[in-house]
C-alpha atoms as a PDB file:
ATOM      1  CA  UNK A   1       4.356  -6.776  38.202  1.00  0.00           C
ATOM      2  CA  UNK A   2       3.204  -3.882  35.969  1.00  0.00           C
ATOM      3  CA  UNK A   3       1.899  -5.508  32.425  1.00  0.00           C
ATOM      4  CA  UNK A   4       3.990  -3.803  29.630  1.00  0.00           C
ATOM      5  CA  UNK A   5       1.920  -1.981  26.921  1.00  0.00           C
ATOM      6  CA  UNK A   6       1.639  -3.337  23.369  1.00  0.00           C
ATOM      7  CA  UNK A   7       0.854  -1.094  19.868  1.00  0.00           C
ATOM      8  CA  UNK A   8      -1.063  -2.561  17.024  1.00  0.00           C
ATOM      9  CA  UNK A   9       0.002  -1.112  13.998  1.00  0.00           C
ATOM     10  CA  UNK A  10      -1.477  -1.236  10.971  1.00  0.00           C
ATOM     11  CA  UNK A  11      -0.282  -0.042   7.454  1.00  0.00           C
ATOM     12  CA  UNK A  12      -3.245   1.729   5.903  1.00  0.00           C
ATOM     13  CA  UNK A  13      -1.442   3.648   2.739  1.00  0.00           C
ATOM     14  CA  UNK A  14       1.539   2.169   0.222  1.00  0.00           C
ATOM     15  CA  UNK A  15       4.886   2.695   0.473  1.00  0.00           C
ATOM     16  CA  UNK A  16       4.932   3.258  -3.407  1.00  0.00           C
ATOM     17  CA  UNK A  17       5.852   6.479  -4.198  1.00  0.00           C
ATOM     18  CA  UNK A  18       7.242   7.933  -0.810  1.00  0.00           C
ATOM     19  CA  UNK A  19      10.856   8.200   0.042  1.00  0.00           C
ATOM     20  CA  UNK A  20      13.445   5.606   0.416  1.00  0.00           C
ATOM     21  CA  UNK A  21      13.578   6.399   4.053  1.00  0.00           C
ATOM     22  CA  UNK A  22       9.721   5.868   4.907  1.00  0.00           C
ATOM     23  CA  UNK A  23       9.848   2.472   2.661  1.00  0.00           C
ATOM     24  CA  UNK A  24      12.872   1.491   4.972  1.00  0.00           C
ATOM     25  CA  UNK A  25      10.957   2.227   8.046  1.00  0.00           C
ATOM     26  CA  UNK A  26       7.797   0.102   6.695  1.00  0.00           C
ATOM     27  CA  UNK A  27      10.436  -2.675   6.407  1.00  0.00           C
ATOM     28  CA  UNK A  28      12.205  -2.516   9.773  1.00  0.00           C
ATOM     29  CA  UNK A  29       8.673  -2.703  11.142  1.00  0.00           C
ATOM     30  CA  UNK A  30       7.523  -6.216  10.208  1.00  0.00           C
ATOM     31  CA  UNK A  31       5.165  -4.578   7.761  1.00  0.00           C
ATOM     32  CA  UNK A  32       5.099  -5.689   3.938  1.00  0.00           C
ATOM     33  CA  UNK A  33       1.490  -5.354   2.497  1.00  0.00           C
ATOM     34  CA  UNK A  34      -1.412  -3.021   2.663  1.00  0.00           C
ATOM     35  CA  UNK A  35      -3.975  -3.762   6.244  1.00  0.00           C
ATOM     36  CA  UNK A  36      -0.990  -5.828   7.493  1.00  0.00           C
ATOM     37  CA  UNK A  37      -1.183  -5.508  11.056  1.00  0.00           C
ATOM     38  CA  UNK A  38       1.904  -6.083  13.501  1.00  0.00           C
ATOM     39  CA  UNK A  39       1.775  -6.002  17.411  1.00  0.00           C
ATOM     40  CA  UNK A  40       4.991  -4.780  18.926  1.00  0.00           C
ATOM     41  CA  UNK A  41       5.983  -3.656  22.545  1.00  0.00           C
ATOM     42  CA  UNK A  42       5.661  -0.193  22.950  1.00  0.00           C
ATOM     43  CA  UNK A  43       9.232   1.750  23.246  1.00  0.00           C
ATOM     44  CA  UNK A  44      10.914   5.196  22.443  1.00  0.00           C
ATOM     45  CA  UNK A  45      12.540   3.589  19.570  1.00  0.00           C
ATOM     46  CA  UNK A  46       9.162   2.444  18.158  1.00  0.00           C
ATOM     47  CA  UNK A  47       7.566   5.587  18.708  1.00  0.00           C
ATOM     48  CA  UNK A  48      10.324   7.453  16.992  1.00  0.00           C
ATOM     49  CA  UNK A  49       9.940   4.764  13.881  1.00  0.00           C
ATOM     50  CA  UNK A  50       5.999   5.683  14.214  1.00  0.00           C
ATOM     51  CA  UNK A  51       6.757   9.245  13.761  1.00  0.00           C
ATOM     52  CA  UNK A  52       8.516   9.103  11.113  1.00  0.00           C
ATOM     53  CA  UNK A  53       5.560   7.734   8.799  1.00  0.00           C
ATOM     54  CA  UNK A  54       2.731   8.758  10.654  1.00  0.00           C
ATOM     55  CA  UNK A  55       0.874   9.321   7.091  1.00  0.00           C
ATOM     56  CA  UNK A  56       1.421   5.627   6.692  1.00  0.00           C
ATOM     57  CA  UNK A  57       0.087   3.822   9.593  1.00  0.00           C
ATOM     58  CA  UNK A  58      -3.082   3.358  12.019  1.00  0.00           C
ATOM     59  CA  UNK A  59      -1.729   2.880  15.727  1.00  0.00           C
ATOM     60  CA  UNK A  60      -3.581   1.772  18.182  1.00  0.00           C
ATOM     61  CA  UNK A  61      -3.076   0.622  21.964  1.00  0.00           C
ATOM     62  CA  UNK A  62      -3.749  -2.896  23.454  1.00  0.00           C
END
């Protein structure tokens, strides 16, 4: 059985100042501080939330 692949992502910026939408997206993410990191199965729904705030976050493969 194939081992499904898990992101690490890390916020790197704020979400102070930005758009309601990208401070939403933070949220719905598991992230709430600066250099928070969150590990999270990697889907097309979490890619799509990635690209949305790509300015925002350091993503990395594990």
């Amino acid at each position: 059985m194939a081992k499904s692949k898990t992101l690490r992502i890390t916020q790197i910026k704020s979400g102070i100042g930005y758009k309601p939408k990208a401070k939403a997206t933070l949220k719905a993410l598991g992230l709430r501080k600066m250099l928070q990191t969150v590990e999270h199965p990697d889907t097309a729904t979490l890619r799509g939330m990635i690209n949305v705030i790509p300015y925002l976050l350091k993503v990395e493969e594990v």
